[in-house]
Protein backbone atom coordinates (compact mmCIF):
# COMPACT_ATOMS: atom_id res chain seq x y z
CA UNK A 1 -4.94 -9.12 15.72
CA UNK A 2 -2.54 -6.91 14.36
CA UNK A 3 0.41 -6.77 16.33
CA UNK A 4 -0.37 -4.28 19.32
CA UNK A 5 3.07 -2.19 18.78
CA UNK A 6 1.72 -2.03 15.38
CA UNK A 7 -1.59 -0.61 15.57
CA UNK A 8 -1.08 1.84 18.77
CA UNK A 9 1.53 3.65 17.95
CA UNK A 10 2.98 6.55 16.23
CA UNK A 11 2.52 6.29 12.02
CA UNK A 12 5.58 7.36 9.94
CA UNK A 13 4.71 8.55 6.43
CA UNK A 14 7.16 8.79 3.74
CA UNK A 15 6.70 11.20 0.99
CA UNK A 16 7.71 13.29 -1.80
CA UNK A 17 7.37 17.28 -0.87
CA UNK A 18 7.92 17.68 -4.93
CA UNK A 19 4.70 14.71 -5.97
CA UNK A 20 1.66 17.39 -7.08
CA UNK A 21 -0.31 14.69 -4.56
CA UNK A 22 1.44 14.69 -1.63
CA UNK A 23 -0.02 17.76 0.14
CA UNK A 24 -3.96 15.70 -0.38
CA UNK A 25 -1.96 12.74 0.99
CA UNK A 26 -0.62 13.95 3.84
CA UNK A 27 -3.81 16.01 4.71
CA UNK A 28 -6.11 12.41 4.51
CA UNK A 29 -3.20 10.47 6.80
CA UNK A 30 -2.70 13.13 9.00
CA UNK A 31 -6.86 13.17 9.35
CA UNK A 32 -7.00 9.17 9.43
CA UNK A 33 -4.28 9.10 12.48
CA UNK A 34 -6.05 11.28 14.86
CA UNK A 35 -8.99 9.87 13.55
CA UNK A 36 -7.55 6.44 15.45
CA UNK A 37 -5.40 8.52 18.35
CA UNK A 38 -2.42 8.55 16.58
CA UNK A 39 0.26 10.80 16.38
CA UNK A 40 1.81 10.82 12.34
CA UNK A 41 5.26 11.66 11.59
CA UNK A 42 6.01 12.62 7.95
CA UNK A 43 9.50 12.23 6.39
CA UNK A 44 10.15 13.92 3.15
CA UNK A 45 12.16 12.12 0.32
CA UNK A 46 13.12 13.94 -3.06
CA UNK A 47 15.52 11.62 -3.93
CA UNK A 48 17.35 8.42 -3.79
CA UNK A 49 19.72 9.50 -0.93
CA UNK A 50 16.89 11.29 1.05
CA UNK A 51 14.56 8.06 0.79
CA UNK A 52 17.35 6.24 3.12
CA UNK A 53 17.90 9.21 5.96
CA UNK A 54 13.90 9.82 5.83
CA UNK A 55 12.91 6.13 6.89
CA UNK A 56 16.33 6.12 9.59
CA UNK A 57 14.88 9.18 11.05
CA UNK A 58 11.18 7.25 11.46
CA UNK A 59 13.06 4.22 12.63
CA UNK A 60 14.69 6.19 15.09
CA UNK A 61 11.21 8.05 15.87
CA UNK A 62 9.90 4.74 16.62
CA UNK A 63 6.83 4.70 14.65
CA UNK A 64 4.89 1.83 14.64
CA UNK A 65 4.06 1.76 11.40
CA UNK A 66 5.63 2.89 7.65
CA UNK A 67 2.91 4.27 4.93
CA UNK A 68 4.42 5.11 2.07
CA UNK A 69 2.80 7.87 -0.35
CA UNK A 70 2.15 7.29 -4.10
CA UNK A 71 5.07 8.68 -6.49
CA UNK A 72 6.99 7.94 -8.93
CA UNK A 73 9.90 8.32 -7.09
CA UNK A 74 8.52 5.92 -4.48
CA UNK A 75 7.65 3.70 -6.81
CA UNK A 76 10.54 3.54 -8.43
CA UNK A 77 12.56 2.68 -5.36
CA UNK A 78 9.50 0.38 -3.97
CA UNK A 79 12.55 -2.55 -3.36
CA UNK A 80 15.08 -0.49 -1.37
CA UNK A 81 12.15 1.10 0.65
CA UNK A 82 10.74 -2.53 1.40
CA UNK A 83 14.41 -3.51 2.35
CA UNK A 84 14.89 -0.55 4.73
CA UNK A 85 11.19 -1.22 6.39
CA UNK A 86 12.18 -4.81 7.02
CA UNK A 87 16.05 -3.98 8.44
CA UNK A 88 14.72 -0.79 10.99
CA UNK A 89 11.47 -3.53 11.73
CA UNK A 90 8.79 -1.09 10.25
CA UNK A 91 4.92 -2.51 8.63
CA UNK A 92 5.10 -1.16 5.99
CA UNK A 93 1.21 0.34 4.07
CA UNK A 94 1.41 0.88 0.50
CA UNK A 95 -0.97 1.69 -2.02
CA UNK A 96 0.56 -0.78 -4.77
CA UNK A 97 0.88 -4.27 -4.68
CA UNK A 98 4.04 -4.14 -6.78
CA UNK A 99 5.34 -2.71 -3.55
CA UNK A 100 4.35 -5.72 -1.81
CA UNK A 101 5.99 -8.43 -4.33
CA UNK A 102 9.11 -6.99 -3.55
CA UNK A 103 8.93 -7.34 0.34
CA UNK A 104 6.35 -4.45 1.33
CA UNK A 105 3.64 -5.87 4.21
CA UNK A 106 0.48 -5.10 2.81
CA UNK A 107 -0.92 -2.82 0.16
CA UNK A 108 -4.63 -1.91 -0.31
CA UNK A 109 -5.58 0.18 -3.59
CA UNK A 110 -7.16 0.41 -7.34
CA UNK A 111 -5.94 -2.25 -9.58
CA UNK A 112 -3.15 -1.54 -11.62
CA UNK A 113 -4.84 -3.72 -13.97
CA UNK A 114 -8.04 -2.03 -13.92
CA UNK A 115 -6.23 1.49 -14.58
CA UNK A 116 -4.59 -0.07 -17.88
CA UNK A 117 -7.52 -1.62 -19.30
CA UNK A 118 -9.97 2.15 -18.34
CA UNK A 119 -6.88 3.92 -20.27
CA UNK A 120 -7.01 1.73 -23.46
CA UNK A 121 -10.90 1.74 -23.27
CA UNK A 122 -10.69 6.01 -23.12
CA UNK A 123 -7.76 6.10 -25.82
CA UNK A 124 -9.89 3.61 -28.03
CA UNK A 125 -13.12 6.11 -27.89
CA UNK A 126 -11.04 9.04 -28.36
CA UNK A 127 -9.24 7.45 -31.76
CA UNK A 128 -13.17 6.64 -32.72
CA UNK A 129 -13.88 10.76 -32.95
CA UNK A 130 -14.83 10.85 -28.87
CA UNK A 131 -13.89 14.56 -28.08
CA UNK A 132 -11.81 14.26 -24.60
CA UNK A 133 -13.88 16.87 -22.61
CA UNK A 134 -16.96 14.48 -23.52
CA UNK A 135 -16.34 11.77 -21.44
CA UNK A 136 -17.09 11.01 -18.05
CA UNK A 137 -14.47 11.01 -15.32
CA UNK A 138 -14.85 7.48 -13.64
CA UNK A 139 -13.98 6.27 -10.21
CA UNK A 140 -12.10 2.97 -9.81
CA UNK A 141 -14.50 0.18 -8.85
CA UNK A 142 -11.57 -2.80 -8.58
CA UNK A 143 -9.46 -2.46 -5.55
CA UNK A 144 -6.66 -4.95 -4.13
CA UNK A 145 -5.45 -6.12 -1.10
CA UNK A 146 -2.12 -7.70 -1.29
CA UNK A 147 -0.26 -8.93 1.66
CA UNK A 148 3.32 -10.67 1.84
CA UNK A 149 3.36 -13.55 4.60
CA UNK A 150 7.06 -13.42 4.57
CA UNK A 151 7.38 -9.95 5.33
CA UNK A 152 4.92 -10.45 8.26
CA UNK A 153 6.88 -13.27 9.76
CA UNK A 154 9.95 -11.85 9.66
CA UNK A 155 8.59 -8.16 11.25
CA UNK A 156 6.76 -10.85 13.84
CA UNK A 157 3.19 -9.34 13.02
CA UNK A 158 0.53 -11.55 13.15
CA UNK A 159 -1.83 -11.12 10.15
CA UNK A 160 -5.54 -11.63 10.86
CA UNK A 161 -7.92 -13.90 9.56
CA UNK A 162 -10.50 -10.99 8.83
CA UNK A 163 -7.52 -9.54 6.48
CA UNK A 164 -6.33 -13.03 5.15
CA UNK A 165 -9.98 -13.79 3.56
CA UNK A 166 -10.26 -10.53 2.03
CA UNK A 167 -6.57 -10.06 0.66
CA UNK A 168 -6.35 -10.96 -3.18
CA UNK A 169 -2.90 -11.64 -3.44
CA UNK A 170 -1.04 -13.26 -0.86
CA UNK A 171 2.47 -13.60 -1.13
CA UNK A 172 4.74 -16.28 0.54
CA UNK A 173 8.20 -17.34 0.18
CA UNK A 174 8.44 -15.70 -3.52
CA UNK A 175 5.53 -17.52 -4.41
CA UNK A 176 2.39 -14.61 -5.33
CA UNK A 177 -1.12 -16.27 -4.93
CA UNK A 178 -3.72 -14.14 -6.92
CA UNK A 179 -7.07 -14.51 -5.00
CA UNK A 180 -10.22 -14.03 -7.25
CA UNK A 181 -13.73 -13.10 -5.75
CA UNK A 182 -14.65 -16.79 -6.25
CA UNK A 183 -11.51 -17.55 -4.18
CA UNK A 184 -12.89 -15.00 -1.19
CA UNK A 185 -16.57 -16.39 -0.73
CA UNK A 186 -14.41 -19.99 -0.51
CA UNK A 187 -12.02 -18.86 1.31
CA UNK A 188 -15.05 -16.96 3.74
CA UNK A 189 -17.22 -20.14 4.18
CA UNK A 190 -13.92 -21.85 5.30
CA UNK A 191 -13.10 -19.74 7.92
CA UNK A 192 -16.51 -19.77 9.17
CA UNK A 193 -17.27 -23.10 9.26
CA UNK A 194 -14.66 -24.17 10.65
């Protein structure tokens, strides 16, 4: 199990007020934490300086847990926010896994990847005469799970097995193991038959 003062209490969520997505964001974790009980506390960040005071003030809130909205800005600064998370002991939830190779917990989200290669595939069509308004809008299909075993031992969570066999990149001790489906079903019938 996830650690218990992890999972039952109070979510932080660290955002930018000035991201065109962080209204939808904040709406969906605000709905997902009462969803699960949970009270959310969101800390606004529009800059460097504000990033630092925003996760202090969750710290000091006590939240169990840190999620971390998707920004530029956030992005940007994924290494400082990981840093903070770890010194004021917060799991940190991003939606990146470059957040989680520089000392984020876990991340769950489309592949960055799978975004590049859909981009070139809709530039190439429109350079072949495609008009823009012609083609579809598509949904990402590839999705990652990264967690960073280092992160979780120093924070003291326990990771599960049910999230070990389905993470795709695990990370430990600077060392990034990228998990292929191939690797899960192994990985599954392991675990199982053991």
């Amino acid at each position: 199990d996830w650690s218990s003062d992890v999972c039952s209490s109070d979510l932080g969520l660290l955002g930018n007020p000035g991201s065109s997505t962080y209204a939808a964001i904040l709406q969906e974790a605000d709905r997902g934490a009462r969803h699960f009980k949970l009270r959310l506390i969101a800390a606004e960040a529009r800059n460097l300086d504000e990033i630092s005071r925003a996760i202090e003030r969750l710290a000091r809130e006590r939240v169990g847990a840190l999620l971390v909205a998707s920004d530029s800005l956030l992005f940007n600064e994924r290494k400082l926010i990981a840093e903070l998370a770890i010194k004021y002991r917060l799991a940190s939830v991003y939606a990146f896994r470059e957040h989680v190779e520089v000392g984020g917990l876990v991340s769950y989200g489309q592949s960055g990847n799978q975004i590049y290669r859909g981009a070139a595939v809709y530039v190439d069509k429109i350079l072949k005469g495609a008009k823009p308004s012609d083609l579809p809008v598509e949904r990402p299909m590839v999705f990652e799970l990264a967690v960073n075993m280092k992160t979780a031992k120093a924070l003291g969570v326990k990771v599960p097995p049910s999230v070990m066999i389905l993470a795709t990149t695990v990370i430990e001790d600077r060392k990034s193991t990228r998990l292929n489906s191939s690797h899960l079903v192994i990985s599954y019938a392991v675990f199982c038959l053991k």
